[in-house]
Protein backbone atom coordinates (compact mmCIF):
# COMPACT_ATOMS: atom_id res chain seq x y z
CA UNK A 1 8.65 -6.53 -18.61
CA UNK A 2 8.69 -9.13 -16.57
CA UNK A 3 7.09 -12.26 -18.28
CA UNK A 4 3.67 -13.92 -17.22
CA UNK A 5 3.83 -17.67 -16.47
CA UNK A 6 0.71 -18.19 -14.72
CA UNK A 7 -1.52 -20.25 -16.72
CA UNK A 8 -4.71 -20.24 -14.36
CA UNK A 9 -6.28 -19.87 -10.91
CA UNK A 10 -4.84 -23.07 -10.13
CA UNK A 11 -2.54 -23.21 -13.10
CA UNK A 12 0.98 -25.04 -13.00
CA UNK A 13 3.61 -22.30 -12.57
CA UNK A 14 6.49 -22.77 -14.61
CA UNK A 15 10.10 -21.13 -15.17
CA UNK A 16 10.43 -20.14 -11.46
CA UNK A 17 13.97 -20.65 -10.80
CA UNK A 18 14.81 -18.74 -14.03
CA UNK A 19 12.97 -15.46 -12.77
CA UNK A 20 14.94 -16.06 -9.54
CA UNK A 21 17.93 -16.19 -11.33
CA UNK A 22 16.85 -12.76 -12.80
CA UNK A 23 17.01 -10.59 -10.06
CA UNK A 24 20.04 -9.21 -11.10
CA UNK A 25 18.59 -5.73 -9.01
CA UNK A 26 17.58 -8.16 -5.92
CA UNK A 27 19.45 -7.42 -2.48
CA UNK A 28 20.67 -10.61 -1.33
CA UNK A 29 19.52 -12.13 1.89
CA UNK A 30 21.38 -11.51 5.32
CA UNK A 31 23.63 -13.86 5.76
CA UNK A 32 23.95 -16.42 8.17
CA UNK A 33 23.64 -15.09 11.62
CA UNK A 34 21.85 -15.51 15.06
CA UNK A 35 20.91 -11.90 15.52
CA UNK A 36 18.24 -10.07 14.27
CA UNK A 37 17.50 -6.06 15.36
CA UNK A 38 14.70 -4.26 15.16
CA UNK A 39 14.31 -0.05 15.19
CA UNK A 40 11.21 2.09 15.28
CA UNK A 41 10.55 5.41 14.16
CA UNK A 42 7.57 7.16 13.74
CA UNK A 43 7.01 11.39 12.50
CA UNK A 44 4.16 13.44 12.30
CA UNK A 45 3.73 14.25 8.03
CA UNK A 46 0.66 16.32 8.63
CA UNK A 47 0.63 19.24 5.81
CA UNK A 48 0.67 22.86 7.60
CA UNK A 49 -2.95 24.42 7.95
CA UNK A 50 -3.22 26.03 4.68
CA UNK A 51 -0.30 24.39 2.97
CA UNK A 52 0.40 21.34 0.64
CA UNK A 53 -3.38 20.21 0.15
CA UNK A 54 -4.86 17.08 0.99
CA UNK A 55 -6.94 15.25 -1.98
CA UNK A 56 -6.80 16.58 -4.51
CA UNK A 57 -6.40 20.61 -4.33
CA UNK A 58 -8.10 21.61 -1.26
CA UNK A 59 -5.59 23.90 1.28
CA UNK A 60 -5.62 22.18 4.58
CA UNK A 61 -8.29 23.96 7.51
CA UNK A 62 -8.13 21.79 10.20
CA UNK A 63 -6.77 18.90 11.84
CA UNK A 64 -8.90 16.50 13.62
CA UNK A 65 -5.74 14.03 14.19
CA UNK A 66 -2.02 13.60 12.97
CA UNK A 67 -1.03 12.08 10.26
CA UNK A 68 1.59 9.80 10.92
CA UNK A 69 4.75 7.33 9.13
CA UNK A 70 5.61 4.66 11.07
CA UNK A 71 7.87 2.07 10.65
CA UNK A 72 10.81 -0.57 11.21
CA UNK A 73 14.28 -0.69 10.54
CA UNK A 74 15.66 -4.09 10.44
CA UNK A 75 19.41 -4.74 10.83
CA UNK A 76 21.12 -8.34 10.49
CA UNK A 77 24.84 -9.15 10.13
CA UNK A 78 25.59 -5.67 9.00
CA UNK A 79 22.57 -5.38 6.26
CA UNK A 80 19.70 -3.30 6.77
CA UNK A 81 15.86 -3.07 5.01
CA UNK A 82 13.10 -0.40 5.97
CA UNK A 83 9.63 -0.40 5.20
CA UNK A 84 7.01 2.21 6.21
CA UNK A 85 3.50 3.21 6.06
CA UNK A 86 2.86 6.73 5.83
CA UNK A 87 -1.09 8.09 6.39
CA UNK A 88 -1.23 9.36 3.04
CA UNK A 89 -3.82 9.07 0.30
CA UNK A 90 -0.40 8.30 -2.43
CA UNK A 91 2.45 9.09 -3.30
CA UNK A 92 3.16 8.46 -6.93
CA UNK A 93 5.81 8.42 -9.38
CA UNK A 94 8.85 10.63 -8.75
CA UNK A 95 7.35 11.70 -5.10
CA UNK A 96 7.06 8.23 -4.05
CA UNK A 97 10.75 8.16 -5.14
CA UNK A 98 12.03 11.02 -2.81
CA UNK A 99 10.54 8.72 0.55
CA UNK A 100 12.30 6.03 -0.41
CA UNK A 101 15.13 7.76 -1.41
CA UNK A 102 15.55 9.87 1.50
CA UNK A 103 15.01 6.84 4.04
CA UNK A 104 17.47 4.99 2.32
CA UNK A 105 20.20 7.57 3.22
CA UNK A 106 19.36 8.02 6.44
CA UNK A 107 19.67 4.31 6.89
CA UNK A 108 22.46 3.59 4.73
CA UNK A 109 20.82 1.54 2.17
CA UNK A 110 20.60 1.29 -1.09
CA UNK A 111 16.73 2.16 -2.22
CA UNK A 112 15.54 -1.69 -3.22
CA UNK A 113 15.68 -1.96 0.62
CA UNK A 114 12.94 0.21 1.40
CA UNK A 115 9.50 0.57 1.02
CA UNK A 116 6.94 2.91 1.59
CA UNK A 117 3.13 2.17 1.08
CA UNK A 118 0.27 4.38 2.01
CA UNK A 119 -2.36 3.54 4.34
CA UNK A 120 -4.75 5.42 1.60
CA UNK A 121 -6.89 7.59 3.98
CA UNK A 122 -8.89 10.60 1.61
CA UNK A 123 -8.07 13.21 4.73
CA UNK A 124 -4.79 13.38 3.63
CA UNK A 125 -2.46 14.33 0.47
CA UNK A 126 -2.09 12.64 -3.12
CA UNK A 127 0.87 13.76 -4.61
CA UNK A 128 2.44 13.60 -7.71
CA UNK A 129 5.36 15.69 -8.06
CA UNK A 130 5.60 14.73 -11.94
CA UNK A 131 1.84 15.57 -12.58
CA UNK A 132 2.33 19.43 -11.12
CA UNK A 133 5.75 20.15 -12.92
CA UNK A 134 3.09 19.37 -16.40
CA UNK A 135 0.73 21.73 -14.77
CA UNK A 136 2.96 24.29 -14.08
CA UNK A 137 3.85 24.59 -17.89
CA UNK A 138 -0.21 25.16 -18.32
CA UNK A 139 -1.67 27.96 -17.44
CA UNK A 140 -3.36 29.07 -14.35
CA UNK A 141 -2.11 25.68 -13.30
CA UNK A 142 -4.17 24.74 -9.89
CA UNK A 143 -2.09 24.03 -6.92
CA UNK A 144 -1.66 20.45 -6.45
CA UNK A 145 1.87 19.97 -4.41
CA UNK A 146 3.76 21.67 -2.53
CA UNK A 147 7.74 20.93 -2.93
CA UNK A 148 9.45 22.89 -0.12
CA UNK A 149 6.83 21.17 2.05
CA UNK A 150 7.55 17.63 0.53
CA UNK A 151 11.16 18.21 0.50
CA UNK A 152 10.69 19.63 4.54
CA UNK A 153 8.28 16.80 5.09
CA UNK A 154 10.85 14.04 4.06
CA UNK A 155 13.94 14.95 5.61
CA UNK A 156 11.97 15.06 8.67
CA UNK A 157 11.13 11.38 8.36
CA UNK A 158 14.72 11.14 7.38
CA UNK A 159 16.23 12.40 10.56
CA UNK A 160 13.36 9.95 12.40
CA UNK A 161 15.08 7.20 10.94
CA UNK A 162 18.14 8.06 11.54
CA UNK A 163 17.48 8.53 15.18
CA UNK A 164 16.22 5.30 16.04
CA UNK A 165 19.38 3.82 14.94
CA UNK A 166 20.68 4.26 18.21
CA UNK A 167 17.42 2.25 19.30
CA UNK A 168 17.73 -1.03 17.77
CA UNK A 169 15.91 -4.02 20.19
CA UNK A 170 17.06 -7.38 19.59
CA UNK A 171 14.40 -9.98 17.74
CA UNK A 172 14.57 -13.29 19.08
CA UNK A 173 10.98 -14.80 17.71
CA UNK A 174 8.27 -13.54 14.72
CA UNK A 175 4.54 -14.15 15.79
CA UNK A 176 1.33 -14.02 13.42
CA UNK A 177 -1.91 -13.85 14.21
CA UNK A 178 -5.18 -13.75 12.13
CA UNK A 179 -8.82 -12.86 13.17
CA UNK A 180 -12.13 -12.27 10.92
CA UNK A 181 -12.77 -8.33 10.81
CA UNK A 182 -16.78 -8.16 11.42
CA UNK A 183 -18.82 -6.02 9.34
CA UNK A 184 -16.31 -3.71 8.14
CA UNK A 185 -15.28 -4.61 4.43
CA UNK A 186 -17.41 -4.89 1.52
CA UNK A 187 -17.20 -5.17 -2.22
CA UNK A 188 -17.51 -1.93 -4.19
CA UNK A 189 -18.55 -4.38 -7.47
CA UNK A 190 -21.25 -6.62 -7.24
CA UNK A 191 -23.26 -8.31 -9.67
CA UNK A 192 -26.52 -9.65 -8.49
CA UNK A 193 -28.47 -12.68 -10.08
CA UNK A 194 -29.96 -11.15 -13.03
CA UNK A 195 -26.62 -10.14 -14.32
CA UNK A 196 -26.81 -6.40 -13.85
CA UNK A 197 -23.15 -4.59 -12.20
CA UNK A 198 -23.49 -2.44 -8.99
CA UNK A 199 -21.28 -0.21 -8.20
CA UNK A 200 -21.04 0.55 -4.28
CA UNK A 201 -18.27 2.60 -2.78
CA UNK A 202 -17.27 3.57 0.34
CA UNK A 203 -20.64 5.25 1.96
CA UNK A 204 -24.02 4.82 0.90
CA UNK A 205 -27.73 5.44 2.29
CA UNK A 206 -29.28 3.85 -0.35
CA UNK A 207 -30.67 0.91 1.26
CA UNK A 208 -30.73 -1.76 -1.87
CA UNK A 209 -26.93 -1.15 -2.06
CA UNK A 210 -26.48 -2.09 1.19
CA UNK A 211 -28.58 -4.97 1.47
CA UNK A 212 -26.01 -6.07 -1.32
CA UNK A 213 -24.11 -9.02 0.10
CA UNK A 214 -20.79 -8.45 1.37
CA UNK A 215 -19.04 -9.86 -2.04
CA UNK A 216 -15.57 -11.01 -2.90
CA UNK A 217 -13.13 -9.34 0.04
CA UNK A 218 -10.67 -11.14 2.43
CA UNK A 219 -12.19 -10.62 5.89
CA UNK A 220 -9.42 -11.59 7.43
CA UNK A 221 -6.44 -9.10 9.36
CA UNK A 222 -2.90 -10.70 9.23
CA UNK A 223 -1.09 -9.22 12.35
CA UNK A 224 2.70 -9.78 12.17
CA UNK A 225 4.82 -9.72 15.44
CA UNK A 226 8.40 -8.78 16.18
CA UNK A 227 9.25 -9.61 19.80
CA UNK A 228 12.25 -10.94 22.45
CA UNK A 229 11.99 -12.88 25.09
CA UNK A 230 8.20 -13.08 24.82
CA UNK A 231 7.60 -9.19 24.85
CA UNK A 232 6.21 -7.92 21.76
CA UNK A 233 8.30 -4.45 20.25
CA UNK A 234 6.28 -4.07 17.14
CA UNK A 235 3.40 -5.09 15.32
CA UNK A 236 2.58 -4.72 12.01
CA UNK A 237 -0.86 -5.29 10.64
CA UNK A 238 -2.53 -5.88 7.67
CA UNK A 239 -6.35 -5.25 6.36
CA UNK A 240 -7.99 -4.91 2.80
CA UNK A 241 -10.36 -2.18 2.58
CA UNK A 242 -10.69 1.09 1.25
CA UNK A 243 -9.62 3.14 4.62
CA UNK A 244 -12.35 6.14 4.59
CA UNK A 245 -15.53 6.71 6.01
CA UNK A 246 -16.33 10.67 5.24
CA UNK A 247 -14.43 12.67 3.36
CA UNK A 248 -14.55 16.03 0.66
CA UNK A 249 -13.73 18.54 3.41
CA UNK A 250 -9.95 19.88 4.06
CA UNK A 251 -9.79 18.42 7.20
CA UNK A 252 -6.90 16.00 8.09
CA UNK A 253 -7.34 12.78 10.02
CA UNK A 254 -6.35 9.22 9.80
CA UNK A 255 -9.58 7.77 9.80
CA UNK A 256 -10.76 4.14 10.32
CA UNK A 257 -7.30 2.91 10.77
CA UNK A 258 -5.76 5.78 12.79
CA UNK A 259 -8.38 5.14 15.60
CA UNK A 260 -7.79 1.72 15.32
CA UNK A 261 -4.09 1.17 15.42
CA UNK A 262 -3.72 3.75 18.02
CA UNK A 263 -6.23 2.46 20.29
CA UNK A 264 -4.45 -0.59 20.24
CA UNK A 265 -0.99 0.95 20.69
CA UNK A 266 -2.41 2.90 23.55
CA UNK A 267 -4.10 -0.16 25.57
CA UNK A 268 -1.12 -2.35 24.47
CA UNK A 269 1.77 -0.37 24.86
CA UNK A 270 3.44 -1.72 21.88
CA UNK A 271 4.43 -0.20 18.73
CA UNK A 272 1.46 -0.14 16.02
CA UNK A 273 2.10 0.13 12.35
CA UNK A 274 -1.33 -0.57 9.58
CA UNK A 275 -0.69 -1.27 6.35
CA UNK A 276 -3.71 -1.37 3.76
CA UNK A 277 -3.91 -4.95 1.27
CA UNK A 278 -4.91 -5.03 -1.70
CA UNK A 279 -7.80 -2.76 -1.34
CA UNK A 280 -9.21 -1.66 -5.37
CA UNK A 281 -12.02 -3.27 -5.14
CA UNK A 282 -12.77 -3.22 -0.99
CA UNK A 283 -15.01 -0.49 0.63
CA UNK A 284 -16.70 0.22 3.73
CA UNK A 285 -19.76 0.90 1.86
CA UNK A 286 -22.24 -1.84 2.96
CA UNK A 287 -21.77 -0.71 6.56
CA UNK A 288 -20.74 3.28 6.15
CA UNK A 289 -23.78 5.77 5.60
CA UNK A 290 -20.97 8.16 5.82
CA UNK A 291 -21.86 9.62 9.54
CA UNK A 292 -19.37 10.15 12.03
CA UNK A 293 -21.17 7.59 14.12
CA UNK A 294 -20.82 4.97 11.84
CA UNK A 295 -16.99 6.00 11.58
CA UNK A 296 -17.02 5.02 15.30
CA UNK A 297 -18.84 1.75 14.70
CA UNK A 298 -16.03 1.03 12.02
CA UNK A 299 -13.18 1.97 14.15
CA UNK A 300 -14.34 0.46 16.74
CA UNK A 301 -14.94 -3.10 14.79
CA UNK A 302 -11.53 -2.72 13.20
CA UNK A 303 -10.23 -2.17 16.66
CA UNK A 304 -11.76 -5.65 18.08
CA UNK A 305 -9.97 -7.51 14.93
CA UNK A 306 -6.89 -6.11 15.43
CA UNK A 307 -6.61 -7.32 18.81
CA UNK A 308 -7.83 -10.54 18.14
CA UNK A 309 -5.20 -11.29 15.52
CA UNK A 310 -2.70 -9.59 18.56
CA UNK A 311 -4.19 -11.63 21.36
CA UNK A 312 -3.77 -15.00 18.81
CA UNK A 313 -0.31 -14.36 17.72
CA UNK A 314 1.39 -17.63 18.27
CA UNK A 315 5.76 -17.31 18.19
CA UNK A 316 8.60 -18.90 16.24
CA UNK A 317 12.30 -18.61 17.04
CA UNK A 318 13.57 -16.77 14.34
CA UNK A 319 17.40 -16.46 13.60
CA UNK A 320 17.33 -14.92 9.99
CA UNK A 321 15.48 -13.03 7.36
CA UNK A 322 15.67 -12.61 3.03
CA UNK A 323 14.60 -9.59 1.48
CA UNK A 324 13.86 -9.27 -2.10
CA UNK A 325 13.43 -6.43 -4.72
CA UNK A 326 11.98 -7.02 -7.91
CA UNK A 327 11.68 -4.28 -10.77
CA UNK A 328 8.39 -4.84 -13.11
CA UNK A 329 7.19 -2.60 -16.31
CA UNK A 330 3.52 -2.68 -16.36
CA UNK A 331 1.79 -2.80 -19.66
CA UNK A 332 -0.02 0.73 -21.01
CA UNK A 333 -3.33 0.30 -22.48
CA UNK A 334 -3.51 -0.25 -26.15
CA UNK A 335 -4.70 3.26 -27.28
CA UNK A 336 -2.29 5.06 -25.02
CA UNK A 337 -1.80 8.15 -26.90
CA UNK A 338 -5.73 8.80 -28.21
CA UNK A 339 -5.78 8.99 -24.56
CA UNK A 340 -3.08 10.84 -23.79
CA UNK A 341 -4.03 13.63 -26.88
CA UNK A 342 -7.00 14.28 -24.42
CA UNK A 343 -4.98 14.40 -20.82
CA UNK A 344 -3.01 16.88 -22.36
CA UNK A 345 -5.49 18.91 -23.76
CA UNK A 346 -7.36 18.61 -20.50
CA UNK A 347 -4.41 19.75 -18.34
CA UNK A 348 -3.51 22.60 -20.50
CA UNK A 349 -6.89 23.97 -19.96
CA UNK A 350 -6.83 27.09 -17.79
CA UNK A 351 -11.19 26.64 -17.47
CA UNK A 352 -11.36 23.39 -16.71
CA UNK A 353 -12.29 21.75 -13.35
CA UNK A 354 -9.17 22.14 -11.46
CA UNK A 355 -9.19 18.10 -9.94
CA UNK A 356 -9.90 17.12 -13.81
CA UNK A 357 -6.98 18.94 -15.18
CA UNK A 358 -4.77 17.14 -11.81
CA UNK A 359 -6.33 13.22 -12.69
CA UNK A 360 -5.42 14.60 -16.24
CA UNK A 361 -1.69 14.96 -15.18
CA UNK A 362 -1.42 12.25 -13.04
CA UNK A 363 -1.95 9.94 -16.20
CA UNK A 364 0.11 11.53 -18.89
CA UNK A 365 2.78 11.81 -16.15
CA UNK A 366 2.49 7.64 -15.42
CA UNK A 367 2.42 7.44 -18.91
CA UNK A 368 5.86 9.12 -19.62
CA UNK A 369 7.56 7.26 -16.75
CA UNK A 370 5.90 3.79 -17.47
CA UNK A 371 8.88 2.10 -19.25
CA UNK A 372 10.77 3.09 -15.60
CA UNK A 373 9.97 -0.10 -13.52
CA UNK A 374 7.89 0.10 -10.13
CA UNK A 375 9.82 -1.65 -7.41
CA UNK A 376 7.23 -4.34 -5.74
CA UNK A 377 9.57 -6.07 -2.61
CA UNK A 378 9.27 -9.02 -0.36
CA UNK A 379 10.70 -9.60 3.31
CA UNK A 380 10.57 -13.46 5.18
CA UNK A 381 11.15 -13.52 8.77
CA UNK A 382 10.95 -16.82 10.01
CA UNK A 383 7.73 -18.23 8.19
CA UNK A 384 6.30 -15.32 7.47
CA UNK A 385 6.06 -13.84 3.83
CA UNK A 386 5.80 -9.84 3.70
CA UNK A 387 4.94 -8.77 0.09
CA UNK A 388 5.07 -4.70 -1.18
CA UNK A 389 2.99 -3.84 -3.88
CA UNK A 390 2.55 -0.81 -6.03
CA UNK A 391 -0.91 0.95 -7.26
CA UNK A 392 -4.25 0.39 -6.11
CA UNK A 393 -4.38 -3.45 -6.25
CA UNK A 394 -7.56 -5.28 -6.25
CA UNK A 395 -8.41 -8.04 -3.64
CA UNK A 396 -7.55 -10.97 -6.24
CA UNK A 397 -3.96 -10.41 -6.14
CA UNK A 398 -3.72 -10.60 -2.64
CA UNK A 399 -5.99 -13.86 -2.70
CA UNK A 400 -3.76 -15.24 -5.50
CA UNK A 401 -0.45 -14.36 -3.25
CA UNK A 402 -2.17 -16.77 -0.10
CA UNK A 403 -3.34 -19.30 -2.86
CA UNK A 404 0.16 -20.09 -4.16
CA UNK A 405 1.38 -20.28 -0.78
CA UNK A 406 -0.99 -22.61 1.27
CA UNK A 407 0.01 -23.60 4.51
CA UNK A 408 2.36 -20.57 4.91
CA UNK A 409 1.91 -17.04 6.22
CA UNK A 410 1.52 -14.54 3.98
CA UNK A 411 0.67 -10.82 4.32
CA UNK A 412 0.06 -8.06 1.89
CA UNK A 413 0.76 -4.42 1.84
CA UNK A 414 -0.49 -2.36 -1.33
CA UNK A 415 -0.38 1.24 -2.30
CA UNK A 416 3.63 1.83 -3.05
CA UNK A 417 4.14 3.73 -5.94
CA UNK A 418 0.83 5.10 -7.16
CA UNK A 419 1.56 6.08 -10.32
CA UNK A 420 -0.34 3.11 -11.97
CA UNK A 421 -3.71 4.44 -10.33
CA UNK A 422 -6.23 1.31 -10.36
CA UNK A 423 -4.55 -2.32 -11.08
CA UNK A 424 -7.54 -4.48 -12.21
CA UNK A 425 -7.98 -7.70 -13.32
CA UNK A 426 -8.84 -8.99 -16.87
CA UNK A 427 -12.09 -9.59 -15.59
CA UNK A 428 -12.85 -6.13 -14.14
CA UNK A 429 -11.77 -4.41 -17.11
CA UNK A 430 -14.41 -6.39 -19.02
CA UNK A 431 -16.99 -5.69 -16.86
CA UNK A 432 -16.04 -2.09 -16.68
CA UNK A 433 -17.28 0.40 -13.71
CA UNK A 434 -15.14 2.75 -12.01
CA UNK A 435 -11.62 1.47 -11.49
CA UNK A 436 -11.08 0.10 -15.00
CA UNK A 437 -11.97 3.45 -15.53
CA UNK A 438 -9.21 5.37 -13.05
CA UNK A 439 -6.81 2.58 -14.29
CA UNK A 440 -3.87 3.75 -16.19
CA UNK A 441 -2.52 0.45 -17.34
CA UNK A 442 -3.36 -2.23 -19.68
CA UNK A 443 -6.43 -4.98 -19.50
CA UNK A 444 -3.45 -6.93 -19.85
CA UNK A 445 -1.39 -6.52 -16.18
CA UNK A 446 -3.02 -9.25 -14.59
CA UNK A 447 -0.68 -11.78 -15.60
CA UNK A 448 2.46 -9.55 -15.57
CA UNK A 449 1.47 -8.62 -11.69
CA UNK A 450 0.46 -12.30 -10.97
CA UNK A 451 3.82 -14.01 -12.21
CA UNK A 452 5.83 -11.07 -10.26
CA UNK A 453 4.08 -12.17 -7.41
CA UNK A 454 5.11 -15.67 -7.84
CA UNK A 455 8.73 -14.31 -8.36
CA UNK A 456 8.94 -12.49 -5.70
CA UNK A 457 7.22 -15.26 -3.39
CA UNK A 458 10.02 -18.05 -4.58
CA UNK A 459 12.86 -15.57 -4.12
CA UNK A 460 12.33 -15.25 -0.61
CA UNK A 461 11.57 -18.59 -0.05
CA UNK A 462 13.37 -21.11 -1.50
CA UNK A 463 16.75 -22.19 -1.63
CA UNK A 464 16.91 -22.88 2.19
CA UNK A 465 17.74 -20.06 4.59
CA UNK A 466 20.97 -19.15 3.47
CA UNK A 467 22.04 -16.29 0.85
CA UNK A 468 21.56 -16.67 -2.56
């Protein structure tokens, strides 16, 4: 476990340099060297009408729009680090695993130099590999993945990689560029004056919960620019919200984001990847009565901010980057296996609700993994901090990541490995509502995930520019 050594909001953070010196599993920084390279690859990981359902058991019927993984391959003095989004609800556990893995050999990599996070659309699949090989020793276990598709899914996104290795663009400055998204992101927790907790998610017609104030979110999108000789090749941006506007039906789509990020690719020419932040907590609820015109206001909103933070990206010569992996063992909740007596008795139940029996699984399967570390990672190019995250992060930890970090540039990309679920704070657990409630860690993980942030921040940015 890595060991919590943040003492407050604005506590004094202590024992830094010896955490650094702990990344014995860390990839050490590119060395010295005036070129940088950049590769993009992008393939279509929509499930087959009928196949490998989307969340949580429903058989695919139509497809209103691809689902898509993008991302970069970056290559300096011979070293190499992926990371890409995939439009996928999760991927948890061991399935979360077999992207990684499978990008890593068709880049040559070791796995600590890649990471995948999901853009966390619900028109798409949640998979955990582990939870359906415990329901498959139930019986009449309900149909949750699909492994020839996931294994034929992968080593498609595999072979992408591998062929834009013969693609790489020089990278001769980083850019980053912010702008306030309007009226797209709200709380889903608010408590109003008189002390009582509201719970608003990502649609509602109920009029009082929209009226709500917008709550504790961070409006803002973080665009992040790779580019030569003033051209843009690739942008990567960054939003915290809860990505879907109507969902339940086995239709495929990319939703919210999808519109966005390819409208933008479209008008701009320029390659497009969206990456969700640290989103537990963030809805679309306030403005989303879950119609498909307010989908269209949404998109359309999240369009405008995305090219604002394009249109005020402002460049940096940039000659080399660090990369970081850090391995962290997240705490299980006290009364673990009183719980986990009732998962397992839930998932072995042949007459109860199929999704039930699948949350069921999803948990005891965390649980039997959880003293395997998730992989969180961090990539600086130039002065700009990229931080990976695992599980459904609320927006504090993102906030905290900026706070530590003032005058720098720091984005956020949640939803890696899902196998946590929910990743609250101390403070949401007391309160209670939904996500302490889909949580499968301890009240506890706040300050094990805050002081692996601060880690992970130091290790890719002190010590000057050179290795480690």
């Amino acid at each position: 476990m890595v060991h919590p050594i943040w003492t407050g909001r604005r506590g004094f953070l202590v024992g830094i340099m010896a955490g650094i010196l702990a990344f014995g599993s860390a990839t050490r920084a590119a060395e010295e060297s005036p070129l940088l390279r950049v590769a993009t690859f992008r393939c279509d990981v929509t499930p087959p009408l009928g196949g490998h359902p989307i969340i949580w058991v429903k058989p695919l019927a139509t497809i209103e729009d691809p689902l898509w993984a993008k991302g970069i391959v970056l290559e300096q003095d011979n070293q190499r680090y992926v990371i890409c989004a995939v439009d996928w609800c999760g991927l948890a556990n061991s399935t979360h695993r077999l992207f990684r893995e499978k990008i890593a050999a068709a880049a040559g990599v070791d796995v600590s130099r890649v990471a995948v996070q999901t853009v966390h659309q619900h028109t798409a699949p949640y998979t955990d590999g582990d939870a359906q090989r415990l329901l498959d020793k139930a019986p009449n276990p309900p149909r949750y993945v699909d492994f020839a598709f996931l294994e034929a899914v992968t080593d498609r996104l595999a072979q992408a990689v591998r062929q834009s290795l013969a693609h790489f663009q020089p990278v001769d400055a980083v850019g980053w560029g912010e702008a306030k998204v309007e009226r797209v992101a709200s709380s889903r927790r608010i408590i109003t004056p008189d002390g009582k907790f509201h719970g608003r998610m990502s649609s509602t017609k109920d009029p009082l919960l929209r009226a709500l104030p917008e709550g504790f979110i961070d409006p803002v999108v973080r665009t992040v620019t790779l580019a030569r000789g003033g051209k843009p090749i690739v942008r990567l941006h960054y939003y915290a919200t809860h990505p879907q506007s109507f969902y339940q039906d086995a239709r495929a789509s990319a939703d919210v984001p999808g519109f966005a990020r390819d409208r933008l690719e479209k008008e701009e020419g320029v390659f497009q990847i969206y990456f969700t932040g640290c989103a537990g907590d963030v809805a679309m609820g306030k403005y989303n009565d879950g119609s498909p015109a307010a989908r269209a206001e949404l998109a359309d909103r999240l369009y405008a901010g995305l090219a604002a933070a394009a249109k005020a990206t402002r460049y940096r010569p940039v000659d080399r980057i660090r990369w970081r992996a850090l391995p962290v063992v997240l705490p299980l909740p006290a009364d673990v296996e009183s719980r986990l007596a009732k998962e397992r008795a839930l998932l072995a139940d042949p007459k109860a609700d199929p999704i039930a029996r699948v949350r069921a699984a999803c948990r005891v399967a965390f649980a039997a993994r959880a003293q395997q570390p998730l992989e969180m990672s961090g990539l600086r190019v130039g002065d700009v901090h990229i931080l990976h995250l695992p599980g459904e992060c609320m927006v504090e930890y993102q906030r905290f990541a900026q706070e530590i970090k003032p005058g720098t540039h720091v984005a956020v990309a949640a939803y890696g490995d899902l196998g946590p679920g929910y990743i609250c704070t101390e403070q949401a657990f007391r309160e209670g509502g939904y996500e302490p409630s889909a949580s499968h860690v301890a009240s506890t993980t706040e300050p094990v995930l805050k002081d692996a942030i601060v880690r992970l921040l130091e290790g890719i940015s002190c010590c000057s520019d050179r290795g480690n």
